[in-house]
PDB file of N, CA and C in Angstrom:
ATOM      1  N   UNK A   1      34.662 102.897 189.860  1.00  0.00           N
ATOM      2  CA  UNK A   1      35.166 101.918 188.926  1.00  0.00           C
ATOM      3  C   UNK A   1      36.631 102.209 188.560  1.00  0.00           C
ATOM      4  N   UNK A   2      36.983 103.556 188.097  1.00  0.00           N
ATOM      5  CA  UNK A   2      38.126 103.946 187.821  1.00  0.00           C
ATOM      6  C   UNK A   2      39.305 103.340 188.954  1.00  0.00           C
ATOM      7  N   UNK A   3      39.040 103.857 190.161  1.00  0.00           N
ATOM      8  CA  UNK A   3      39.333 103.296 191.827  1.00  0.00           C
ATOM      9  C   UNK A   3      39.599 102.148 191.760  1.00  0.00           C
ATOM     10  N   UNK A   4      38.828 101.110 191.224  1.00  0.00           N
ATOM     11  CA  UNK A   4      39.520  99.937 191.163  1.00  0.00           C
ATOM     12  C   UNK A   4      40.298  99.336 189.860  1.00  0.00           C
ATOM     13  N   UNK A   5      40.092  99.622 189.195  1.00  0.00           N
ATOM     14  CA  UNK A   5      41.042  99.789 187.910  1.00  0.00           C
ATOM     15  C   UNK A   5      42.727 100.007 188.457  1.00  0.00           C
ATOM     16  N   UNK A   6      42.341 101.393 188.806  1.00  0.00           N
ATOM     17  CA  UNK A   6      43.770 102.070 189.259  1.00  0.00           C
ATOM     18  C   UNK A   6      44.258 100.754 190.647  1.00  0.00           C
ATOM     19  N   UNK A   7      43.533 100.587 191.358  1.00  0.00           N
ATOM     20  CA  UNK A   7      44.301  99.819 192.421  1.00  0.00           C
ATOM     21  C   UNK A   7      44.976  98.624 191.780  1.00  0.00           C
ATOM     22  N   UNK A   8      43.753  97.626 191.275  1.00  0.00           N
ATOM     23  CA  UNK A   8      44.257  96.165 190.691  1.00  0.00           C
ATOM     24  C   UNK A   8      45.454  96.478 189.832  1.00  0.00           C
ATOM     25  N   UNK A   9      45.318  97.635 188.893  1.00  0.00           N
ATOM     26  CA  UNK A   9      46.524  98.015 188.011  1.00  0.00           C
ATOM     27  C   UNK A   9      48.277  97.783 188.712  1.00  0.00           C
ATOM     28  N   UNK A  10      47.890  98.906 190.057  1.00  0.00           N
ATOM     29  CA  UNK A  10      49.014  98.830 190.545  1.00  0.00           C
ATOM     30  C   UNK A  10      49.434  97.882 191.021  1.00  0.00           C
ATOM     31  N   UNK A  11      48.293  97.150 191.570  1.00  0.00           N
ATOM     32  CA  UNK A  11      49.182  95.578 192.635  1.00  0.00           C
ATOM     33  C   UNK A  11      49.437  94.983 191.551  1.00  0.00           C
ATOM     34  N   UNK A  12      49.416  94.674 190.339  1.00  0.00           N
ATOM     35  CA  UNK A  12      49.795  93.518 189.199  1.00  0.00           C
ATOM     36  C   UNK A  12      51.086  94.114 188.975  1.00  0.00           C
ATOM     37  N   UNK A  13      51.424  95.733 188.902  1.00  0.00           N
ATOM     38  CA  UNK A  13      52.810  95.924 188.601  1.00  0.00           C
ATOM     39  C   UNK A  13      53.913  95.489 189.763  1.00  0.00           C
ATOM     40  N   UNK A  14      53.172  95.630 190.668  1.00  0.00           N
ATOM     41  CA  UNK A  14      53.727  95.787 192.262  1.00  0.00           C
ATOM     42  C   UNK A  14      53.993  93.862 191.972  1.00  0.00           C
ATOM     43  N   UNK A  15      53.357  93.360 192.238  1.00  0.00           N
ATOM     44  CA  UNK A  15      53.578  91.658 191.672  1.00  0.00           C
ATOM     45  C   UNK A  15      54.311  91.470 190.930  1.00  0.00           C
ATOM     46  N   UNK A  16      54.503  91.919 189.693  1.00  0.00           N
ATOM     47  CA  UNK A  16      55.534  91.375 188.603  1.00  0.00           C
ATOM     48  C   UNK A  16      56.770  91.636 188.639  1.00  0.00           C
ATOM     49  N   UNK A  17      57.429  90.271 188.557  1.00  0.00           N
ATOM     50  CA  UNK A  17      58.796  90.501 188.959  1.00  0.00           C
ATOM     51  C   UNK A  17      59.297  91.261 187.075  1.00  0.00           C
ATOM     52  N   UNK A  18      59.506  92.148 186.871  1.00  0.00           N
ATOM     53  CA  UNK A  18      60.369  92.665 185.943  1.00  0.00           C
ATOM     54  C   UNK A  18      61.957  92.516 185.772  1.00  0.00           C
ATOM     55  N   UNK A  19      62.649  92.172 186.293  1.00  0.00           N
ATOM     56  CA  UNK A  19      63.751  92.415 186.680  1.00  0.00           C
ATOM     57  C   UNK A  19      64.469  91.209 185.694  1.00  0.00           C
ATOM     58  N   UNK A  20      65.662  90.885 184.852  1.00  0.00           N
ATOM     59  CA  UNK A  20      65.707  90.147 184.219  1.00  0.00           C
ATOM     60  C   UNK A  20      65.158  89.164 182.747  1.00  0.00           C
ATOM     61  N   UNK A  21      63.838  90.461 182.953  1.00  0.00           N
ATOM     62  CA  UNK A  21      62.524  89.981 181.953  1.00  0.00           C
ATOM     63  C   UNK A  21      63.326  89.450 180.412  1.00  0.00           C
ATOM     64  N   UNK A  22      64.404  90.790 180.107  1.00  0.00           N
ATOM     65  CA  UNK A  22      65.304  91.036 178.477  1.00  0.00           C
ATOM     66  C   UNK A  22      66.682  91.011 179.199  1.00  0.00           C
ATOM     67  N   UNK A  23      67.312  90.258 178.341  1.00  0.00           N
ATOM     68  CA  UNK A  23      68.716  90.680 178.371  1.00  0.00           C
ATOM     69  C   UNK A  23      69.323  91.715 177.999  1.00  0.00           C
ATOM     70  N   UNK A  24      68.857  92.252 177.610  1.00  0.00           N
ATOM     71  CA  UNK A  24      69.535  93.760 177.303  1.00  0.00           C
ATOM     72  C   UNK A  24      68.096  94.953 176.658  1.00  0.00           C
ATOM     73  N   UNK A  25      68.407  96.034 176.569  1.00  0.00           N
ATOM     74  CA  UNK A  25      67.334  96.882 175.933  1.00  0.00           C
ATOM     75  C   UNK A  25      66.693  96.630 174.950  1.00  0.00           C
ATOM     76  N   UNK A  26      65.938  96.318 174.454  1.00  0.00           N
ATOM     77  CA  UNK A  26      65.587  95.999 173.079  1.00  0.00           C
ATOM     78  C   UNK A  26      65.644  97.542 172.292  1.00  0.00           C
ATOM     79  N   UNK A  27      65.267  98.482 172.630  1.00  0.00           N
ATOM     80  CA  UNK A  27      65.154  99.962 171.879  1.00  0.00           C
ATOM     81  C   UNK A  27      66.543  99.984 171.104  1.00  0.00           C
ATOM     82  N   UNK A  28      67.873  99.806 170.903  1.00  0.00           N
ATOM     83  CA  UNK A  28      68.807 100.034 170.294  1.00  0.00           C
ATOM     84  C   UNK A  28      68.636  99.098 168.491  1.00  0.00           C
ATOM     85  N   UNK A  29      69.441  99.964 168.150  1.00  0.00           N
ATOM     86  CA  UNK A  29      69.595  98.431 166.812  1.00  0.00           C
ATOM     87  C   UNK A  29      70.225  97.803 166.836  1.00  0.00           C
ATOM     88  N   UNK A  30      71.889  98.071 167.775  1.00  0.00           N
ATOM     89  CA  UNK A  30      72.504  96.938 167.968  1.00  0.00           C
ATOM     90  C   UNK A  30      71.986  95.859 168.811  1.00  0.00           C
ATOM     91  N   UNK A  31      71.146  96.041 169.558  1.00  0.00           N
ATOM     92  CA  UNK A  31      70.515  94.944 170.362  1.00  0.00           C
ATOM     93  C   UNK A  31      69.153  93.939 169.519  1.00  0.00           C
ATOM     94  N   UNK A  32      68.711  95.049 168.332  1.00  0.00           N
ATOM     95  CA  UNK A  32      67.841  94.092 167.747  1.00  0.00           C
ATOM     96  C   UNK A  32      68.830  93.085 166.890  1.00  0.00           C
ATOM     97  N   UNK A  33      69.666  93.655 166.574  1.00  0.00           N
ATOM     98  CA  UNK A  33      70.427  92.600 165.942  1.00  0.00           C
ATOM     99  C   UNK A  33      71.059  91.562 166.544  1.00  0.00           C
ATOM    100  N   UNK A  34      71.313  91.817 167.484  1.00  0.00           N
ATOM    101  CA  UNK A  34      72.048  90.649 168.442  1.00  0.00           C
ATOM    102  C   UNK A  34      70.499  89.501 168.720  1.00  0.00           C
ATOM    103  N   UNK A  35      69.157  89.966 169.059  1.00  0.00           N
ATOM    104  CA  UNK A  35      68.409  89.219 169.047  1.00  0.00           C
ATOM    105  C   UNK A  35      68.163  87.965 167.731  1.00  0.00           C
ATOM    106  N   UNK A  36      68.303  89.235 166.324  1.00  0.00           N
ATOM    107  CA  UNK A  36      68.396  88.170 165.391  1.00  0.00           C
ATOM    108  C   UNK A  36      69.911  87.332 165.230  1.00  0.00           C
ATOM    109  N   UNK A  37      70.522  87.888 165.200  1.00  0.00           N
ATOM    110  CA  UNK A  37      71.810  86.869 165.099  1.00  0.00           C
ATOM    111  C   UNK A  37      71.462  85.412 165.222  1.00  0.00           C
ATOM    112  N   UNK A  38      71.959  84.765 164.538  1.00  0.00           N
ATOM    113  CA  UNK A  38      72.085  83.400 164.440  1.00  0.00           C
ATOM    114  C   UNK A  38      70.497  82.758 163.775  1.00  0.00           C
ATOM    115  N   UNK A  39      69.475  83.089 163.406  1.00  0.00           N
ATOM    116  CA  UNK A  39      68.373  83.174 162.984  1.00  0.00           C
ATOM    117  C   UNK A  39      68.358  82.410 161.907  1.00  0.00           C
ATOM    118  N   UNK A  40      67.126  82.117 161.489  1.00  0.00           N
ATOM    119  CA  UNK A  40      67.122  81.779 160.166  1.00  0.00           C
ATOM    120  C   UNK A  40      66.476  82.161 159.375  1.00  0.00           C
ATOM    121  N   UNK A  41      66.422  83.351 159.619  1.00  0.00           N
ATOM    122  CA  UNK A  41      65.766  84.894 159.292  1.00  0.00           C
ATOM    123  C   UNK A  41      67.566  85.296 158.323  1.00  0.00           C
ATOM    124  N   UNK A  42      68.772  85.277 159.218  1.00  0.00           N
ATOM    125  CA  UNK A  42      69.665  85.723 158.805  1.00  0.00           C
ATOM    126  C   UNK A  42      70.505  84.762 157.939  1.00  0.00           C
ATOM    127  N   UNK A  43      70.297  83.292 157.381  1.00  0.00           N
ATOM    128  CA  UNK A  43      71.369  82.489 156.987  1.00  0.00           C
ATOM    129  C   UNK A  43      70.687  81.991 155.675  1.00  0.00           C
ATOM    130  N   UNK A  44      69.272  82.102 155.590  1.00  0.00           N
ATOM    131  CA  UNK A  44      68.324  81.156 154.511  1.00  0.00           C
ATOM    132  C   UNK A  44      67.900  82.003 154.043  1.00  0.00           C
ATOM    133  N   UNK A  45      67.652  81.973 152.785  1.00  0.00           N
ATOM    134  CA  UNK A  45      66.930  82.401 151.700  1.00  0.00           C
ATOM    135  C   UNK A  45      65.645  82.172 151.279  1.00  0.00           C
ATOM    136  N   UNK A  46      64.713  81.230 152.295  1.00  0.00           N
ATOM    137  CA  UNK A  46      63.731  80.855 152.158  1.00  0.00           C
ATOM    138  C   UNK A  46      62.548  81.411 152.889  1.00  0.00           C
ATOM    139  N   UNK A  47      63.188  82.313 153.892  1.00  0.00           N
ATOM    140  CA  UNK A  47      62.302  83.110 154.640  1.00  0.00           C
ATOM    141  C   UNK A  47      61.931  84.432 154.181  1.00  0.00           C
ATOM    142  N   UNK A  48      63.367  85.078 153.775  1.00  0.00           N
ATOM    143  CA  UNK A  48      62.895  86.346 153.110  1.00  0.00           C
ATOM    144  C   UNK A  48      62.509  86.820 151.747  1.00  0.00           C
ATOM    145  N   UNK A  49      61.765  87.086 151.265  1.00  0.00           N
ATOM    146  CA  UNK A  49      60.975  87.524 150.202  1.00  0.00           C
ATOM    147  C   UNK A  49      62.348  88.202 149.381  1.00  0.00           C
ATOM    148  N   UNK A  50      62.520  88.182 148.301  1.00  0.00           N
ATOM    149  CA  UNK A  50      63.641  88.366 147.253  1.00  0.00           C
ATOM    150  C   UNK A  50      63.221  90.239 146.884  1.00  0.00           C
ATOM    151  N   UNK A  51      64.708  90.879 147.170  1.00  0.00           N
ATOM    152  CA  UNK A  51      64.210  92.243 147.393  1.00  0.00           C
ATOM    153  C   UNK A  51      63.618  92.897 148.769  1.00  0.00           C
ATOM    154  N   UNK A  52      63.455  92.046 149.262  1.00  0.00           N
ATOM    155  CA  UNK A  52      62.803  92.738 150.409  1.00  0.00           C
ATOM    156  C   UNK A  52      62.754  94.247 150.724  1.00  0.00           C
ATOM    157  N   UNK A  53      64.088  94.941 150.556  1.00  0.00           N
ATOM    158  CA  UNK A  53      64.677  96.281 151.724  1.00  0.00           C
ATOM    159  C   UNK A  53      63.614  97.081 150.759  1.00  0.00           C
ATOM    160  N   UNK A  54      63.136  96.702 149.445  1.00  0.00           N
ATOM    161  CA  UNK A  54      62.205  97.547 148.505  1.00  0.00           C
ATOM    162  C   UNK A  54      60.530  97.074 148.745  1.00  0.00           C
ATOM    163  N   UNK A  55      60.185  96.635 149.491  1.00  0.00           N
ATOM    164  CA  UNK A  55      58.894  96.284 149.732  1.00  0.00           C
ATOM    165  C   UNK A  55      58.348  96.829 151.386  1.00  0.00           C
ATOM    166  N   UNK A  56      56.821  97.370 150.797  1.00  0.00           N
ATOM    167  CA  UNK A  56      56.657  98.118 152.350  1.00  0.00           C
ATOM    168  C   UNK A  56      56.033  97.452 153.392  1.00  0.00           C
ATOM    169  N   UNK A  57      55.306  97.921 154.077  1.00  0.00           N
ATOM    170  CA  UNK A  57      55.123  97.352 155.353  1.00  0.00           C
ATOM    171  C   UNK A  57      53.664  96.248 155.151  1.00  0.00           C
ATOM    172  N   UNK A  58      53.000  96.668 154.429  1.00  0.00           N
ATOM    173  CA  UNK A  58      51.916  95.698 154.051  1.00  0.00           C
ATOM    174  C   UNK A  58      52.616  94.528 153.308  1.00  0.00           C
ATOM    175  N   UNK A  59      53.495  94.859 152.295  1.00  0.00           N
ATOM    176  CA  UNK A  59      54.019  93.887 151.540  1.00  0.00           C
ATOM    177  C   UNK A  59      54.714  92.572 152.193  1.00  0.00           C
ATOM    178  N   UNK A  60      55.560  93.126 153.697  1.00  0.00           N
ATOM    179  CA  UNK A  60      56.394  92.179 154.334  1.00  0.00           C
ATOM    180  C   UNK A  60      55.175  91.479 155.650  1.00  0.00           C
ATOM    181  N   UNK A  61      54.341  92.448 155.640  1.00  0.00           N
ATOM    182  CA  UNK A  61      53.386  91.575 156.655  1.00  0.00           C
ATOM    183  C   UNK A  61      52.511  90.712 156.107  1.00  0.00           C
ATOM    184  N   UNK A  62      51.882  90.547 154.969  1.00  0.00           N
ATOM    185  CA  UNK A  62      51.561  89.749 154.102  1.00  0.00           C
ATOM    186  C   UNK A  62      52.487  88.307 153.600  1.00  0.00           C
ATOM    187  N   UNK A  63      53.772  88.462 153.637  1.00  0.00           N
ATOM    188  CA  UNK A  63      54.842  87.680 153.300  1.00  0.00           C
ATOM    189  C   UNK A  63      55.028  87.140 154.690  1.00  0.00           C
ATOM    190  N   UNK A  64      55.124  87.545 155.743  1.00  0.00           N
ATOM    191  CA  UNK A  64      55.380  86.879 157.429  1.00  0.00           C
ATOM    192  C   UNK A  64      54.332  86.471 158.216  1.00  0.00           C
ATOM    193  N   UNK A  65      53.098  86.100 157.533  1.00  0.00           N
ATOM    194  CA  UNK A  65      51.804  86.031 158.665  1.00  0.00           C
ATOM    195  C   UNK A  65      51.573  84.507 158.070  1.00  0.00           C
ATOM    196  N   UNK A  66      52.417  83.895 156.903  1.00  0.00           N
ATOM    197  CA  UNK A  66      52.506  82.177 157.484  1.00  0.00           C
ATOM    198  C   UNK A  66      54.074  81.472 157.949  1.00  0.00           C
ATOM    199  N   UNK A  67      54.796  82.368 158.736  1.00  0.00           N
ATOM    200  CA  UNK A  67      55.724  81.772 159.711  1.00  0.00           C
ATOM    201  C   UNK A  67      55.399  82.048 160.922  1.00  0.00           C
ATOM    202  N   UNK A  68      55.747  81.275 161.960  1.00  0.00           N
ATOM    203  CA  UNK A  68      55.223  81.419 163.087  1.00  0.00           C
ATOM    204  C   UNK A  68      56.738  81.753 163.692  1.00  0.00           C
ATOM    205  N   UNK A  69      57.082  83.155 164.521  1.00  0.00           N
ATOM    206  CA  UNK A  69      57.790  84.004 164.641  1.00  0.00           C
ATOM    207  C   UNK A  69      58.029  83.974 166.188  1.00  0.00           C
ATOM    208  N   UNK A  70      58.689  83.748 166.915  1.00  0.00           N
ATOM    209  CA  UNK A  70      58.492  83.458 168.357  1.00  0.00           C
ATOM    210  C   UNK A  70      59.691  84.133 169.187  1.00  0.00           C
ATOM    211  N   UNK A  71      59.983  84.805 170.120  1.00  0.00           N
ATOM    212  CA  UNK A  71      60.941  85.582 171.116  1.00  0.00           C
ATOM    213  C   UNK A  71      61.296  84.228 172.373  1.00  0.00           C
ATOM    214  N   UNK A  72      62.217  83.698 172.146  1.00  0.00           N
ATOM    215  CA  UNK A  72      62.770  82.665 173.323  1.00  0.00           C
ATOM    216  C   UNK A  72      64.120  81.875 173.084  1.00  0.00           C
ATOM    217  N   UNK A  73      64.299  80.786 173.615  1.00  0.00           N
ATOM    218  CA  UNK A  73      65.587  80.436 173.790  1.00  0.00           C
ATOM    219  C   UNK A  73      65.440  79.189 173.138  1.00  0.00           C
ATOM    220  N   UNK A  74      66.592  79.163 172.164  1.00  0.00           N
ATOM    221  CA  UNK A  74      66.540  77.860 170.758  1.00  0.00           C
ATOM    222  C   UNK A  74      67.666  77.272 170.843  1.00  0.00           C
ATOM    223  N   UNK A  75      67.764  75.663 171.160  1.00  0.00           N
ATOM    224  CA  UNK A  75      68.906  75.590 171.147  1.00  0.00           C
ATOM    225  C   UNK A  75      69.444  75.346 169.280  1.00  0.00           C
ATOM    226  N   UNK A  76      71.068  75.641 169.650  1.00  0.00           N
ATOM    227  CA  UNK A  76      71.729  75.407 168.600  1.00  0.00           C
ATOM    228  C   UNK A  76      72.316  74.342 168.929  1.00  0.00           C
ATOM    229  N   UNK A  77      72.161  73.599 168.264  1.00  0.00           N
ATOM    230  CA  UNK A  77      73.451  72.380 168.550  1.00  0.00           C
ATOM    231  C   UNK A  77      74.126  72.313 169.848  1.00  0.00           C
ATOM    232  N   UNK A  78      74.989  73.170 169.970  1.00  0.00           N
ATOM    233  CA  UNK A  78      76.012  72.723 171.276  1.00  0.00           C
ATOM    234  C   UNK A  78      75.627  73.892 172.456  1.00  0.00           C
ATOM    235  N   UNK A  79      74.733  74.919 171.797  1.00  0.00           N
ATOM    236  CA  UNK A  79      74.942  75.976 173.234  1.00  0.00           C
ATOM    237  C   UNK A  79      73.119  76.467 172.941  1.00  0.00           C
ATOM    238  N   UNK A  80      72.625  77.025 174.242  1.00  0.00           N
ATOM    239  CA  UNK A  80      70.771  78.009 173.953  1.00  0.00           C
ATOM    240  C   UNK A  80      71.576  79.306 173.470  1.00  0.00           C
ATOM    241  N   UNK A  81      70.563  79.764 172.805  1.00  0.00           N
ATOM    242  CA  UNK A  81      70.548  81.030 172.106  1.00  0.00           C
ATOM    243  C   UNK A  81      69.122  81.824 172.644  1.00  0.00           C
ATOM    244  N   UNK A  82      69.374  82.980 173.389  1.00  0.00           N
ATOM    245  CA  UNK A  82      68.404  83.643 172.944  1.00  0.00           C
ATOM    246  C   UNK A  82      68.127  84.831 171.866  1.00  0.00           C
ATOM    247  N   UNK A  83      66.758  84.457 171.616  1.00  0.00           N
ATOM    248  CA  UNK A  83      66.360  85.840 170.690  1.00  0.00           C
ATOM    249  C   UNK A  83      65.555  85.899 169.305  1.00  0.00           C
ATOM    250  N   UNK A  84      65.070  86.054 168.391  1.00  0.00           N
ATOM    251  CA  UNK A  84      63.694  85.685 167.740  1.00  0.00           C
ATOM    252  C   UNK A  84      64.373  84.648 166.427  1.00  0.00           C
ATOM    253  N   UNK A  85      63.346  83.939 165.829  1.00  0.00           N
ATOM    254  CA  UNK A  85      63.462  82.879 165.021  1.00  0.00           C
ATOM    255  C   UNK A  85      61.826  82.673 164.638  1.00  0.00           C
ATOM    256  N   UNK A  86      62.232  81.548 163.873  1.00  0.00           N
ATOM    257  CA  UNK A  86      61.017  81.030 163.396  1.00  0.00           C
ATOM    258  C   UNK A  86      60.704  79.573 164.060  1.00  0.00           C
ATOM    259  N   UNK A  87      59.257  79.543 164.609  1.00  0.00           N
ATOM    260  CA  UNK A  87      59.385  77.873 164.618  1.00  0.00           C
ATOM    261  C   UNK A  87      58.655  77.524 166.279  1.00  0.00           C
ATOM    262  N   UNK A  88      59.208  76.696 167.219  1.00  0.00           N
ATOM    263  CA  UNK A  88      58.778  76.686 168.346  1.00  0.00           C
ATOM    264  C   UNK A  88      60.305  76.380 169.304  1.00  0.00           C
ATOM    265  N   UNK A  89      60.484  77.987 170.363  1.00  0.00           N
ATOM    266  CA  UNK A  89      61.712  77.765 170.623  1.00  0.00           C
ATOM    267  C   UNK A  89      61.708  76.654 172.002  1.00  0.00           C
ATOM    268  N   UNK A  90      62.399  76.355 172.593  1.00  0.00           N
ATOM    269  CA  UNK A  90      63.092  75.613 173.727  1.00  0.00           C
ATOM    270  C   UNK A  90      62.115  76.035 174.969  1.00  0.00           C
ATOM    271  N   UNK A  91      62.439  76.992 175.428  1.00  0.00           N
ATOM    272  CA  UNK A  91      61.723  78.045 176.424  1.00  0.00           C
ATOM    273  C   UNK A  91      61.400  79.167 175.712  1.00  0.00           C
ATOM    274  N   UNK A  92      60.052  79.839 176.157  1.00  0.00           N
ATOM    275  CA  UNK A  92      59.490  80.958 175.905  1.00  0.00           C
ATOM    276  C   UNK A  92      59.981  82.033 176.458  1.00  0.00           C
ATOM    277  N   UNK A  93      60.243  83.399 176.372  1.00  0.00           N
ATOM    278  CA  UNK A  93      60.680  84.193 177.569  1.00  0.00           C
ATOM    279  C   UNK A  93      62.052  84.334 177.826  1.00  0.00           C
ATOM    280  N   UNK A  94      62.494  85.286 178.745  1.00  0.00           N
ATOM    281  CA  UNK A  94      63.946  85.257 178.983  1.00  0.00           C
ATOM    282  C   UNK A  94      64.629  84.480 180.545  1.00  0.00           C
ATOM    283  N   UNK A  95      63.515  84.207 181.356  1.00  0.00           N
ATOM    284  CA  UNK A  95      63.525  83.555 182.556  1.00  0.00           C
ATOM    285  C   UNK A  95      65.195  83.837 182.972  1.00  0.00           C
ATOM    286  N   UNK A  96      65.666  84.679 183.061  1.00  0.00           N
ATOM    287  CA  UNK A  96      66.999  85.258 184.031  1.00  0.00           C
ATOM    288  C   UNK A  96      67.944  84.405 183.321  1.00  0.00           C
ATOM    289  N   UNK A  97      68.108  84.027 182.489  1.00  0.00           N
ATOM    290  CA  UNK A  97      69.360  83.323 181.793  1.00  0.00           C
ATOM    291  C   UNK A  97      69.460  81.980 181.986  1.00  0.00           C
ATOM    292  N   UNK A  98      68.163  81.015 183.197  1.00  0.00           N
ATOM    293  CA  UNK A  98      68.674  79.603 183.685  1.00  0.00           C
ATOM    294  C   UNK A  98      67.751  78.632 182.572  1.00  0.00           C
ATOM    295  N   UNK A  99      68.651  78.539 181.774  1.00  0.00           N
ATOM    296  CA  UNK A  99      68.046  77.529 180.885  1.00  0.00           C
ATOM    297  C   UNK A  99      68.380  75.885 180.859  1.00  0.00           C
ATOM    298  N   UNK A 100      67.568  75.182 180.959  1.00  0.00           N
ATOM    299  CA  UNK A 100      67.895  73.583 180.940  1.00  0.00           C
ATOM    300  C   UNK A 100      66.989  72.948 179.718  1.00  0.00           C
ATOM    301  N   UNK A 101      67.721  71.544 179.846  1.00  0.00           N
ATOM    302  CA  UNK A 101      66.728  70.435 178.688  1.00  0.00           C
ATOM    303  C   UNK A 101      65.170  70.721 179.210  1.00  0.00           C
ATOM    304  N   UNK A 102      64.411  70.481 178.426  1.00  0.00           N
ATOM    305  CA  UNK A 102      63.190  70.230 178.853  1.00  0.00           C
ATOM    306  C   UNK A 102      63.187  68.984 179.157  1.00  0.00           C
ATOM    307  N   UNK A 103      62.279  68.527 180.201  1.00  0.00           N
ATOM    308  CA  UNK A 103      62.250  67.167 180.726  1.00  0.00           C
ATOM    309  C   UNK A 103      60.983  66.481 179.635  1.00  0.00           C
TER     310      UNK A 103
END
């Protein structure tokens, strides 16, 4: 059983194209921030709980489990953005940078 575990395991990695998955590392903080940038996490006052940086981890997950929080590409007005927001973005995913209208 293990035997096939281990095989199917590997051919699914061996299959997945990884390559392009993130635009950049996510592990840094300058890169989490560049994800939020432009957010509306970062411009409104209506998302974040007043005080926040003083409230712990139960407190802010309790406060974020009725926005719906999504990693993809949103447009702004004149240009796509990727990187997290609230809401339902454009495209899901980072799909190598080729972003178009949805038809």
């Amino acid at each position: 059983m293990f035997a096939i575990i281990l095989i199917l395991s590997g051919l699914s990695f061996w299959l997945t194209k990884l390559r392009g998955m993130l635009p950049r590392n996510p592990c840094s903080i300058a890169s989490v921030m560049a994800l939020l940038a432009d957010s509306r996490f970062m411009y409104s006052q209506d998302y974040m709980p007043p005080e926040a940086e003083w409230k712990n981890d139960d407190e802010l997950a309790k406060h974020f489990d009725s926005y719906d929080v999504k990693l993809g590409w949103w447009d702004d007005d004149e240009r796509y953005r990727f990187g997290i927001d609230i809401g339902e973005p454009v495209y899901l995913g980072f799909q190598g940078g080729k972003v178009g209208k949805q038809d």
